[in-house]
PDB file of N, CA and C in Angstrom:
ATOM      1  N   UNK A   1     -21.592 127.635 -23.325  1.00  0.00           N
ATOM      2  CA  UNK A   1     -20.757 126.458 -23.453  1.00  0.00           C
ATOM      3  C   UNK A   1     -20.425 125.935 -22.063  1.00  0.00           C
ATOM      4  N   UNK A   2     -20.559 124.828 -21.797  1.00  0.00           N
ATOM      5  CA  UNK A   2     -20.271 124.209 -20.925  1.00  0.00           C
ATOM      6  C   UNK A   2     -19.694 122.621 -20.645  1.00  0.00           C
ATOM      7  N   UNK A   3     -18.810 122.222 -19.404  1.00  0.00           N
ATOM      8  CA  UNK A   3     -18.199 120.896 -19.921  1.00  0.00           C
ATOM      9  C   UNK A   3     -18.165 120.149 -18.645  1.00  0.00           C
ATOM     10  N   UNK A   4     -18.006 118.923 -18.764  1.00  0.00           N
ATOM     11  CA  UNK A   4     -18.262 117.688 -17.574  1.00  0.00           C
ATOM     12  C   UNK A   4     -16.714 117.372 -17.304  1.00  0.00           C
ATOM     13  N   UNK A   5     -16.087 117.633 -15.999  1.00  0.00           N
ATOM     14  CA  UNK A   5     -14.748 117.416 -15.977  1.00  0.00           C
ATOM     15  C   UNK A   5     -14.244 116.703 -14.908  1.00  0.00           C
ATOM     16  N   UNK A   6     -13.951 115.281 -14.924  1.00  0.00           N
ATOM     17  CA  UNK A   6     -12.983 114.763 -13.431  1.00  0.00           C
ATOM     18  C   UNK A   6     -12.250 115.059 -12.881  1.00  0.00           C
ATOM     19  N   UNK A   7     -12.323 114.753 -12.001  1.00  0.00           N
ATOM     20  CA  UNK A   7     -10.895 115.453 -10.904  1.00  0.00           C
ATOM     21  C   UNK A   7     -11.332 114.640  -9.361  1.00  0.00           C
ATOM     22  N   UNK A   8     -10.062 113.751  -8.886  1.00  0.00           N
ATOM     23  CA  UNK A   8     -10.390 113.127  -7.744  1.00  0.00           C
ATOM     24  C   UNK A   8     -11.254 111.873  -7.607  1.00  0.00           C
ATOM     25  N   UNK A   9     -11.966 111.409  -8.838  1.00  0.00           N
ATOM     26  CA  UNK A   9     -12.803 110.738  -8.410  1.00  0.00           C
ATOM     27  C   UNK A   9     -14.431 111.283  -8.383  1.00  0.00           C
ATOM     28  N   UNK A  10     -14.457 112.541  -8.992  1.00  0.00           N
ATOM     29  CA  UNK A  10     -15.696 113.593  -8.882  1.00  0.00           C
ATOM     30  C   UNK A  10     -15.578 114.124 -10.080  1.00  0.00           C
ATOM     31  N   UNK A  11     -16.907 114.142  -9.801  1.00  0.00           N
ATOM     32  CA  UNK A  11     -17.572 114.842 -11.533  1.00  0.00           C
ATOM     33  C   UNK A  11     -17.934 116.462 -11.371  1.00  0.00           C
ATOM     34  N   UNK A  12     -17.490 117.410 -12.149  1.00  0.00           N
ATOM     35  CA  UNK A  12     -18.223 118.728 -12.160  1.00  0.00           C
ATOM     36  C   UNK A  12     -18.466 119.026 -13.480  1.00  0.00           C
ATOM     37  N   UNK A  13     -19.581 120.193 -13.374  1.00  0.00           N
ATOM     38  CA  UNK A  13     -20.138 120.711 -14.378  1.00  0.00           C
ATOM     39  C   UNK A  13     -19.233 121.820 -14.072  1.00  0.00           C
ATOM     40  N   UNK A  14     -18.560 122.752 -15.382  1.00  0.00           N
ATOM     41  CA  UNK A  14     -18.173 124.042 -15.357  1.00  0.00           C
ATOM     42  C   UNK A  14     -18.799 124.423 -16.538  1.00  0.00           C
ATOM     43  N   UNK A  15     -18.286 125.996 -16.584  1.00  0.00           N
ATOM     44  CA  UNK A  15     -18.506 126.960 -17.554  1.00  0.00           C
ATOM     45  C   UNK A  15     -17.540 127.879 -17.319  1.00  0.00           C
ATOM     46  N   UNK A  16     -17.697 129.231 -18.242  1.00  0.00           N
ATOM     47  CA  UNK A  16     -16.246 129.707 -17.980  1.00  0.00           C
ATOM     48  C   UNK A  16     -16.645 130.892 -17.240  1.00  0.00           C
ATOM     49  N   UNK A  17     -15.674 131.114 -16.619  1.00  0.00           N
ATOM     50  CA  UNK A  17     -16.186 131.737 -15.564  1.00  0.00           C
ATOM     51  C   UNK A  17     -16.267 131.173 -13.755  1.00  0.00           C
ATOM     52  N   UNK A  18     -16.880 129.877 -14.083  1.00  0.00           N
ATOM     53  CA  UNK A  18     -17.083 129.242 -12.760  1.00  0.00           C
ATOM     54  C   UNK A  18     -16.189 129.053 -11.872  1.00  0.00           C
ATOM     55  N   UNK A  19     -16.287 129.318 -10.865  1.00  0.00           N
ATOM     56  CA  UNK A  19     -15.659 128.515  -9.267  1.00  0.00           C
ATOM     57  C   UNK A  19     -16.167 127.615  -8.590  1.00  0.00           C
ATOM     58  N   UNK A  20     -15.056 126.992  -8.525  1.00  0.00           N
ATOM     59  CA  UNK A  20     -15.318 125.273  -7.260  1.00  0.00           C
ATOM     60  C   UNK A  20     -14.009 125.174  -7.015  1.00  0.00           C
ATOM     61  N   UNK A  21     -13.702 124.128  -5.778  1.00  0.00           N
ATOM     62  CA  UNK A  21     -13.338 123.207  -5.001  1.00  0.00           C
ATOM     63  C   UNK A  21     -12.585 122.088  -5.478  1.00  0.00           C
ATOM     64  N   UNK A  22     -11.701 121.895  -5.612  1.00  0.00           N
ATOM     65  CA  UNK A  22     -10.748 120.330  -6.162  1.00  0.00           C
ATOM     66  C   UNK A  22     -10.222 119.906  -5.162  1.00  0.00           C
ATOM     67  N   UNK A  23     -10.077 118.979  -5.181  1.00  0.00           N
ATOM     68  CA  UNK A  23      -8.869 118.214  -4.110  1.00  0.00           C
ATOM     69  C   UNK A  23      -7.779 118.898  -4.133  1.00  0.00           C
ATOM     70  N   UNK A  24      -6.895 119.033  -3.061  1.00  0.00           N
ATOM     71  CA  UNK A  24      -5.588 119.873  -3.301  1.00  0.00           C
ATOM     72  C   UNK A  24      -4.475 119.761  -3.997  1.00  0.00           C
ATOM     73  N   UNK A  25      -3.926 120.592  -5.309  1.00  0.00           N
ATOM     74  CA  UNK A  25      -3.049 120.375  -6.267  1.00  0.00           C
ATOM     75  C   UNK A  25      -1.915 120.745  -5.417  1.00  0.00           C
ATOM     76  N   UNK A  26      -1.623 121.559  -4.967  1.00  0.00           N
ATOM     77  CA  UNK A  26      -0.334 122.052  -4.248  1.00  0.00           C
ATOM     78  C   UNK A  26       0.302 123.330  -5.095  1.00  0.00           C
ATOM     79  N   UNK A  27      -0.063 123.960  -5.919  1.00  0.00           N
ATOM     80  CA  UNK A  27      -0.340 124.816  -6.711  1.00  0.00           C
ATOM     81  C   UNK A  27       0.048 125.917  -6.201  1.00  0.00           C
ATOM     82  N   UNK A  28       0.138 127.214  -6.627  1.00  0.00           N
ATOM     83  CA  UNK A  28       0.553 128.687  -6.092  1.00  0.00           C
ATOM     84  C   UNK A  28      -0.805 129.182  -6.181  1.00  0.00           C
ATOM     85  N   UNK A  29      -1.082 130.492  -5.830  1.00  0.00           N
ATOM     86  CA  UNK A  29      -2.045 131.137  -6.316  1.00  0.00           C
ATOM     87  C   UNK A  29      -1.607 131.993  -7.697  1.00  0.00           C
ATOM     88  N   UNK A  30      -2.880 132.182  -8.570  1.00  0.00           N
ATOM     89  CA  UNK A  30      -2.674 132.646  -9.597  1.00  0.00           C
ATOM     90  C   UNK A  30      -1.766 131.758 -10.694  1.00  0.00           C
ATOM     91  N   UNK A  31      -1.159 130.346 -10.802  1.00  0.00           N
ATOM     92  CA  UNK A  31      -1.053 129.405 -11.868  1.00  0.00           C
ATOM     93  C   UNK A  31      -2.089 129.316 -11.984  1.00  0.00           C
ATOM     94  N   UNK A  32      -1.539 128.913 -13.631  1.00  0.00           N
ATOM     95  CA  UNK A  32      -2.493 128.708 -14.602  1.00  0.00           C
ATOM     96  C   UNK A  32      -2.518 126.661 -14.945  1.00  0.00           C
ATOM     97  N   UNK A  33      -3.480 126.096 -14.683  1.00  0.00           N
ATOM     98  CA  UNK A  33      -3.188 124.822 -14.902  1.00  0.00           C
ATOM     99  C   UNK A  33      -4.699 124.294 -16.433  1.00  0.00           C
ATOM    100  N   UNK A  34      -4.191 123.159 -16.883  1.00  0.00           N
ATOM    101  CA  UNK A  34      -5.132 122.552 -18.040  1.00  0.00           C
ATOM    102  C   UNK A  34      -5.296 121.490 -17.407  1.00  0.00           C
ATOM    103  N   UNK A  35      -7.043 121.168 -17.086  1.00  0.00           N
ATOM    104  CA  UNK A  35      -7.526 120.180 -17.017  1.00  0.00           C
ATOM    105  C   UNK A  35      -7.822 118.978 -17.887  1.00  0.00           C
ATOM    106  N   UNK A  36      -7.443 117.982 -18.404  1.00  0.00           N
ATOM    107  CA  UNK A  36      -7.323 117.039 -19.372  1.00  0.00           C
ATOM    108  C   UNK A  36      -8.605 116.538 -19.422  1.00  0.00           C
ATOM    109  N   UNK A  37      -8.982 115.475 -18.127  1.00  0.00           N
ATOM    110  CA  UNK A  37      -9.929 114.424 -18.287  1.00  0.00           C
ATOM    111  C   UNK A  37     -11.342 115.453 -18.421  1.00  0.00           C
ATOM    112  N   UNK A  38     -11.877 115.310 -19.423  1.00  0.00           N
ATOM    113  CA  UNK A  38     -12.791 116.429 -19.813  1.00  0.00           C
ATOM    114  C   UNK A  38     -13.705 115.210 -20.546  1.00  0.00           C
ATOM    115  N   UNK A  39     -15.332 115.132 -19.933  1.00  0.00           N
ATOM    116  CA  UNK A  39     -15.887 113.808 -20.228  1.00  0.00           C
ATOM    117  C   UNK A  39     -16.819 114.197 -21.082  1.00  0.00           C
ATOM    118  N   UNK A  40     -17.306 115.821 -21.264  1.00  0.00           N
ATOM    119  CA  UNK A  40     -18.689 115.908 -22.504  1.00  0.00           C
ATOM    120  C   UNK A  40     -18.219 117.285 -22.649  1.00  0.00           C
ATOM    121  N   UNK A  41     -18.436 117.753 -23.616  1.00  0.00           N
ATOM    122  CA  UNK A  41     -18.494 119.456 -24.024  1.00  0.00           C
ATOM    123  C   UNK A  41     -19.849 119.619 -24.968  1.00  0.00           C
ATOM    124  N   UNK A  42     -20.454 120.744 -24.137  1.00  0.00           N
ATOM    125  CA  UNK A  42     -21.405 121.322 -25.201  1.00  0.00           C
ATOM    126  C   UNK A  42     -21.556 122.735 -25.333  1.00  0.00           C
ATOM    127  N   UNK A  43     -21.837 123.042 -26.506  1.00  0.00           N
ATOM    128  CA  UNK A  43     -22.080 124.395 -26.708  1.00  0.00           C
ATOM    129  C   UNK A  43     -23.240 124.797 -27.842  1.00  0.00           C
ATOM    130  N   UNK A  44     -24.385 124.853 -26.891  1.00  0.00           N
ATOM    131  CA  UNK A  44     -25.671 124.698 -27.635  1.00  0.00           C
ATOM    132  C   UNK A  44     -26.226 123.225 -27.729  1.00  0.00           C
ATOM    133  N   UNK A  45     -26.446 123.042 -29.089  1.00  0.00           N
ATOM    134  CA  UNK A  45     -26.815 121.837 -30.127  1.00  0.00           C
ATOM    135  C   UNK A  45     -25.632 121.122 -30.418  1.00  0.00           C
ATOM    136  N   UNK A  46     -24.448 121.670 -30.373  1.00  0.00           N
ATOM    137  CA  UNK A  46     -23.425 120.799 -30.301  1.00  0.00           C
ATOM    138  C   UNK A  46     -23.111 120.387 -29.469  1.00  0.00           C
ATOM    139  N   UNK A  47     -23.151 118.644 -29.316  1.00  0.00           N
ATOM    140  CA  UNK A  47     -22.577 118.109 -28.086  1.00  0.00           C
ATOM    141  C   UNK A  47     -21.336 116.958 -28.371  1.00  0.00           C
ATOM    142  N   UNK A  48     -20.305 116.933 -27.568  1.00  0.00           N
ATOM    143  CA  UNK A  48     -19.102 115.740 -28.047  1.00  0.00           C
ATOM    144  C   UNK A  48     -19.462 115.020 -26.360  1.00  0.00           C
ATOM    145  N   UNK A  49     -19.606 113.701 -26.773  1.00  0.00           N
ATOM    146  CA  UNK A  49     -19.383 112.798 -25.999  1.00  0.00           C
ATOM    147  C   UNK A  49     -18.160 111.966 -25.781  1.00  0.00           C
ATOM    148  N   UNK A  50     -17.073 111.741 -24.831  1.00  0.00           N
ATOM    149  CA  UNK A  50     -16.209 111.168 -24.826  1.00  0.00           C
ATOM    150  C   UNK A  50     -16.218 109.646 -24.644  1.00  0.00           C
ATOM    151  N   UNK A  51     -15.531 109.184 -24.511  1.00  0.00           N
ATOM    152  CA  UNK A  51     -15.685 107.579 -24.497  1.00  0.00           C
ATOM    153  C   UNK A  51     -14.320 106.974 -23.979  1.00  0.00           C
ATOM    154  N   UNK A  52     -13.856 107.390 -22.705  1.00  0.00           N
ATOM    155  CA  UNK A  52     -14.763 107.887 -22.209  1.00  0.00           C
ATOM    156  C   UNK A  52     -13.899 109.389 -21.636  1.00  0.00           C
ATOM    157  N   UNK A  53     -12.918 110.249 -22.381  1.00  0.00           N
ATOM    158  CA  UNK A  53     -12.884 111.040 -22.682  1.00  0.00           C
ATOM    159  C   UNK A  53     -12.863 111.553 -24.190  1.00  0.00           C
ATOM    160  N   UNK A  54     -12.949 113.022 -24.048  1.00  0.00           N
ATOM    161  CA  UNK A  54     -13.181 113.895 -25.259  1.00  0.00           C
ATOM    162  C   UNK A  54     -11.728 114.089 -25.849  1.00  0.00           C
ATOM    163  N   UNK A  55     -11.631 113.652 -27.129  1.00  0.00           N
ATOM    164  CA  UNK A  55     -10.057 113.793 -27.636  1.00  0.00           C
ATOM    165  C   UNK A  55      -9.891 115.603 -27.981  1.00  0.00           C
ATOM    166  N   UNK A  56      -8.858 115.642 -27.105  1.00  0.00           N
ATOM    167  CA  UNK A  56      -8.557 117.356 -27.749  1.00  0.00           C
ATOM    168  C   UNK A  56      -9.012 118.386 -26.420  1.00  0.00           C
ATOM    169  N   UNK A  57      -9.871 118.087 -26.268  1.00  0.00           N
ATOM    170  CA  UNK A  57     -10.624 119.134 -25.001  1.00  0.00           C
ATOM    171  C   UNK A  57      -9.854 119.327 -23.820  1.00  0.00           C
ATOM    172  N   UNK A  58      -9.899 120.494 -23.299  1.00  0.00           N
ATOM    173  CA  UNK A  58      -9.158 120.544 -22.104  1.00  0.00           C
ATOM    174  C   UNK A  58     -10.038 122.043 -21.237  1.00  0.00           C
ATOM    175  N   UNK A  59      -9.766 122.294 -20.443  1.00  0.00           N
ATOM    176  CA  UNK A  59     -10.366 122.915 -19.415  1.00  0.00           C
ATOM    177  C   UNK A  59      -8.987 124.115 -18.991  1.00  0.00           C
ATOM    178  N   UNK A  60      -9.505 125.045 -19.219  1.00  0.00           N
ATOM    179  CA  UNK A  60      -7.877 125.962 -18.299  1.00  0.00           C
ATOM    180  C   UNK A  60      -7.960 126.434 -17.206  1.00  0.00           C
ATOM    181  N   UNK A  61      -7.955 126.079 -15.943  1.00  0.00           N
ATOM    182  CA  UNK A  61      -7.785 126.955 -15.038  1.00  0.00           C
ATOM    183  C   UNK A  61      -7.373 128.038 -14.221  1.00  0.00           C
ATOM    184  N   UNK A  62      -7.436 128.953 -13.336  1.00  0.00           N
ATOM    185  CA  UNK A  62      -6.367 129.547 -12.632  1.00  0.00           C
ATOM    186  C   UNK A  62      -6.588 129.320 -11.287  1.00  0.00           C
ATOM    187  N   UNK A  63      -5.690 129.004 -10.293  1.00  0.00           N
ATOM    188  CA  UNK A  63      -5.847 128.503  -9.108  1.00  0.00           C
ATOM    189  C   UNK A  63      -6.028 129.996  -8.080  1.00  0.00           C
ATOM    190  N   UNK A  64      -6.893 130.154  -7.862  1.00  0.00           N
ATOM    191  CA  UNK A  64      -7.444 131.388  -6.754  1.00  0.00           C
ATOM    192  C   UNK A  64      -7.164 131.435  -5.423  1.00  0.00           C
ATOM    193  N   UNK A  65      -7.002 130.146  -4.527  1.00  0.00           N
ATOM    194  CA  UNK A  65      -6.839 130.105  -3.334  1.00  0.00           C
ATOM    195  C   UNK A  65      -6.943 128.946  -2.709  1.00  0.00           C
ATOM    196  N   UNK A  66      -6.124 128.505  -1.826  1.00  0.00           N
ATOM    197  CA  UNK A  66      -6.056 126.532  -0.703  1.00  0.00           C
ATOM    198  C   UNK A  66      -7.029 127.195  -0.175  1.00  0.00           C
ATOM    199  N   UNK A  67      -8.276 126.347   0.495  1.00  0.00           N
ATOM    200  CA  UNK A  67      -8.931 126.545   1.295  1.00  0.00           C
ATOM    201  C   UNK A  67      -9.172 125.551   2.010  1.00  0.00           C
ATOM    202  N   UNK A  68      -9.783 124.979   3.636  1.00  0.00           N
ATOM    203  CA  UNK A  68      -9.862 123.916   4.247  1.00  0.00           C
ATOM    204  C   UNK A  68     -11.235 124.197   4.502  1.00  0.00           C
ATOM    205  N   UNK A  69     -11.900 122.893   4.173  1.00  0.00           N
ATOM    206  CA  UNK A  69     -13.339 122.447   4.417  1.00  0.00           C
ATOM    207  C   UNK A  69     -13.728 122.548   5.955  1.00  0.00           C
ATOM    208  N   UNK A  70     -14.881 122.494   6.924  1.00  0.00           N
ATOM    209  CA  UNK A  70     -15.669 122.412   7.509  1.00  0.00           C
ATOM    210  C   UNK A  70     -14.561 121.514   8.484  1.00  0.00           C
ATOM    211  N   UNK A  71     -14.930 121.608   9.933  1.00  0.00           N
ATOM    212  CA  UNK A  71     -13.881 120.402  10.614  1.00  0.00           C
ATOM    213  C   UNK A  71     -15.314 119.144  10.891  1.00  0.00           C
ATOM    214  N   UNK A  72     -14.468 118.135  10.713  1.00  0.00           N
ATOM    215  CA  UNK A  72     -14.987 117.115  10.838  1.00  0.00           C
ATOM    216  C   UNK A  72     -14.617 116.457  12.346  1.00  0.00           C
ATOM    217  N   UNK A  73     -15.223 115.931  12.997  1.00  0.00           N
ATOM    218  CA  UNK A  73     -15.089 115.441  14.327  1.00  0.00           C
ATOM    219  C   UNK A  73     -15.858 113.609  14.229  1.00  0.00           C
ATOM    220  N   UNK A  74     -14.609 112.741  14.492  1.00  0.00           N
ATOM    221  CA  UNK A  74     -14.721 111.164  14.715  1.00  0.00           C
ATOM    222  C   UNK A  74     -14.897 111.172  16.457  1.00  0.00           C
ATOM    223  N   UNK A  75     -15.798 110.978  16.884  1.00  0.00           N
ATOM    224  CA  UNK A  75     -16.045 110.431  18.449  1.00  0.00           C
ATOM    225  C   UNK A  75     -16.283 109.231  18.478  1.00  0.00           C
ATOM    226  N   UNK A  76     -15.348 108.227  18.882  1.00  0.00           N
ATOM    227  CA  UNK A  76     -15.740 107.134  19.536  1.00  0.00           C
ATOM    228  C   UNK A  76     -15.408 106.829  20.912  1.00  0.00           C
ATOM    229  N   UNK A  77     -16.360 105.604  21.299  1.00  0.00           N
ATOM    230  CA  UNK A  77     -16.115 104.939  22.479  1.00  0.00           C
ATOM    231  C   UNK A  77     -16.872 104.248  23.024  1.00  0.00           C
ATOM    232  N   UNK A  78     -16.327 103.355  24.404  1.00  0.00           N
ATOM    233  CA  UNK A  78     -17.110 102.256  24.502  1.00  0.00           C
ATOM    234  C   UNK A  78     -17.884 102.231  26.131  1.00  0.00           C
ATOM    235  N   UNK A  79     -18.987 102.129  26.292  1.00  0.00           N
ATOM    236  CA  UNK A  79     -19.987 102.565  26.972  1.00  0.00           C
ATOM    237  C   UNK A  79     -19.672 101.342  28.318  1.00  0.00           C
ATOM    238  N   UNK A  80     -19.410 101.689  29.985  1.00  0.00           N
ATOM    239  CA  UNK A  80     -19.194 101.390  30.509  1.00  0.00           C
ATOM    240  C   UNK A  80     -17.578 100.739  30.938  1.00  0.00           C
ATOM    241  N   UNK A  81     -17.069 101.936  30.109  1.00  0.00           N
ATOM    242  CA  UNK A  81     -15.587 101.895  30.556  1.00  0.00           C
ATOM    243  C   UNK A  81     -14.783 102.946  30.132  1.00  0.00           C
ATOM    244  N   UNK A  82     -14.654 103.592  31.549  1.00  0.00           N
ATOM    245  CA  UNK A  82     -14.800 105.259  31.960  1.00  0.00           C
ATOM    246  C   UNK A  82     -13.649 105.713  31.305  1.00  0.00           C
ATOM    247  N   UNK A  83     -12.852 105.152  30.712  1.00  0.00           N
ATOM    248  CA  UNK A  83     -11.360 105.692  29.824  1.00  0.00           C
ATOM    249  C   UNK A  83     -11.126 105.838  28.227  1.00  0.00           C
ATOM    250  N   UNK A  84     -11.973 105.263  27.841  1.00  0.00           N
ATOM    251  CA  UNK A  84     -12.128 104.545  26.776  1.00  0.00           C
ATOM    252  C   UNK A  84     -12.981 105.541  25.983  1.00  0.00           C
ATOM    253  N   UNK A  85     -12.371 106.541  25.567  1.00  0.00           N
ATOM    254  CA  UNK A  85     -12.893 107.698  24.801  1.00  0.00           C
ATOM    255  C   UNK A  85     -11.745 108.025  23.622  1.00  0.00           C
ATOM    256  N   UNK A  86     -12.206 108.579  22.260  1.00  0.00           N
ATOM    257  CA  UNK A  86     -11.182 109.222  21.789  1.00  0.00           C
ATOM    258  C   UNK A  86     -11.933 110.255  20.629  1.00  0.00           C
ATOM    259  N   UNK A  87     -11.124 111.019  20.284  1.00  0.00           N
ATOM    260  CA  UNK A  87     -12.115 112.492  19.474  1.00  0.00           C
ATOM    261  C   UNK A  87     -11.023 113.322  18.707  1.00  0.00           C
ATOM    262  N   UNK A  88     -10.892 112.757  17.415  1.00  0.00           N
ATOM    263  CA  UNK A  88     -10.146 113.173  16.778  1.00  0.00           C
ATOM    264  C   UNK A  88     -10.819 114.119  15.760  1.00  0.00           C
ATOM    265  N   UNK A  89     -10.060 115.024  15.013  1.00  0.00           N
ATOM    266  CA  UNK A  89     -10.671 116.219  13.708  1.00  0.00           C
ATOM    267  C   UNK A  89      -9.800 116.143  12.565  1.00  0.00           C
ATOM    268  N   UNK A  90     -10.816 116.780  11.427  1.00  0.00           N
ATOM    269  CA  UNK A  90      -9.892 116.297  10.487  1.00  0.00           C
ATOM    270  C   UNK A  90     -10.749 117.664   9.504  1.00  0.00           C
ATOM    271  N   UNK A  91      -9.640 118.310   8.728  1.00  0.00           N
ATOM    272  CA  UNK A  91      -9.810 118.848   7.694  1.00  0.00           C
ATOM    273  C   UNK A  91      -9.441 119.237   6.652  1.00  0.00           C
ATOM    274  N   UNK A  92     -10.330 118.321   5.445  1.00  0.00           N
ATOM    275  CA  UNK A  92      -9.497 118.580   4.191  1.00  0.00           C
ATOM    276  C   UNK A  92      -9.334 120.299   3.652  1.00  0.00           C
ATOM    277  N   UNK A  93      -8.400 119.992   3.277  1.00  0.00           N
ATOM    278  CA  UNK A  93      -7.740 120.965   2.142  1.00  0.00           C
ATOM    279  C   UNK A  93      -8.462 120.715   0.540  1.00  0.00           C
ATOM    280  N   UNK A  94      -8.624 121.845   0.324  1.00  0.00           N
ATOM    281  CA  UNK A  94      -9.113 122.058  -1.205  1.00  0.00           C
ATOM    282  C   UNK A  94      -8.218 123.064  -2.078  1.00  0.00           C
ATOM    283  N   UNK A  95      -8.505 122.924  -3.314  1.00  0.00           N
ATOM    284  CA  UNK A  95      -7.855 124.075  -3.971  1.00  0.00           C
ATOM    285  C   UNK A  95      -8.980 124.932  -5.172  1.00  0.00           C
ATOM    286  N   UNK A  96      -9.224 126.277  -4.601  1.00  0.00           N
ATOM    287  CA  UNK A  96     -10.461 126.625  -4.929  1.00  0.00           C
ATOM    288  C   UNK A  96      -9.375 127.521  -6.431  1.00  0.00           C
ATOM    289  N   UNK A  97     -10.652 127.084  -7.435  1.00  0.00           N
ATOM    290  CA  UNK A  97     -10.023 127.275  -8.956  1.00  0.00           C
ATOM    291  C   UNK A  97     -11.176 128.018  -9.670  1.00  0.00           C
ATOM    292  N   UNK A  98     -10.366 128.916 -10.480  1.00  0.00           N
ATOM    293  CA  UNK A  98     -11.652 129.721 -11.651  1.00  0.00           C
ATOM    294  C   UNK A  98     -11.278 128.849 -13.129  1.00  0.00           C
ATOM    295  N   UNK A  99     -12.399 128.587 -13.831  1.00  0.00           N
ATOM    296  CA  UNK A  99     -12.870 128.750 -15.310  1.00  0.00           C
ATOM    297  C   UNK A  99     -12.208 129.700 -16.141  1.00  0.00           C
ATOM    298  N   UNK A 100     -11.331 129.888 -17.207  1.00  0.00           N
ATOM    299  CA  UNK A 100     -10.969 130.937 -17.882  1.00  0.00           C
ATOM    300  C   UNK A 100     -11.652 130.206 -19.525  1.00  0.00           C
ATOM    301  N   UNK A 101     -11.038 128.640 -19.766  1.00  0.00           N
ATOM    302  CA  UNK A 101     -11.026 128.694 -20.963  1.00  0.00           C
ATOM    303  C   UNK A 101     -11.925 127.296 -21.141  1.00  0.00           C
ATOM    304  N   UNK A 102     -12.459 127.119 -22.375  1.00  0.00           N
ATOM    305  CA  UNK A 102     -13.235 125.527 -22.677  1.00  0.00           C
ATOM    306  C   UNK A 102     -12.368 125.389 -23.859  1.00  0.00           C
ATOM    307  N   UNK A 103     -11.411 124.581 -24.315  1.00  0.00           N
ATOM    308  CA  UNK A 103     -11.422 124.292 -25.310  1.00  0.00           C
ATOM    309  C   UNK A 103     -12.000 123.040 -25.789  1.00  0.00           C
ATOM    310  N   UNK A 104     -12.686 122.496 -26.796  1.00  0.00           N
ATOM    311  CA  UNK A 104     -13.005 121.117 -27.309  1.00  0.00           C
ATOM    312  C   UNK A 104     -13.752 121.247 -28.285  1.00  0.00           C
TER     313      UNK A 104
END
């Protein structure tokens, strides 16, 4: 069984069991949260298509750990004017989550 679920603006495939990455809830470790916007569930030959969600379905999570992505580095500047530099970093925060339950 497996299900198509939004979050952020992004689409994932889960199953139960699975780990990924969300945008950061602000969450504890170890809550338990229900994912709503849940866009297809299948299990097998049975498939529910939402429209453009699935009425009833929800996703359960447990939140495992904040984690921060990769640093990102913006360099700009302008070529023949020796001051004129700047180099900023930036790194998102995620909130890395397990799969426990599919309901739909």
């Amino acid at each position: 069984m497996y299900a198509i679920i939004a979050d952020g603006g992004r689409q994932y495939r889960v199953e139960k069991g699975t780990e990924f990455k969300i945008d950061r809830l602000g969450q504890k470790k170890g809550e338990k949260l229900s994912l709503d916007e849940v866009l297809l569930v299948a299990d097998g030959d049975n498939v529910k298509v939402g429209a453009p969600k699935v009425d009833g379905a929800s996703v359960e999570v447990e939140v495992l750990d904040e984690v921060k992505d990769e640093k990102l580095i913006a360099f700009t500047y302008r070529r023949r004017h020796s001051n004129s530099k700047r180099k900023r970093g930036h790194r998102q925060r995620h909130t890395l989550v397990k799969v426990t339950n599919i309901k739909g």
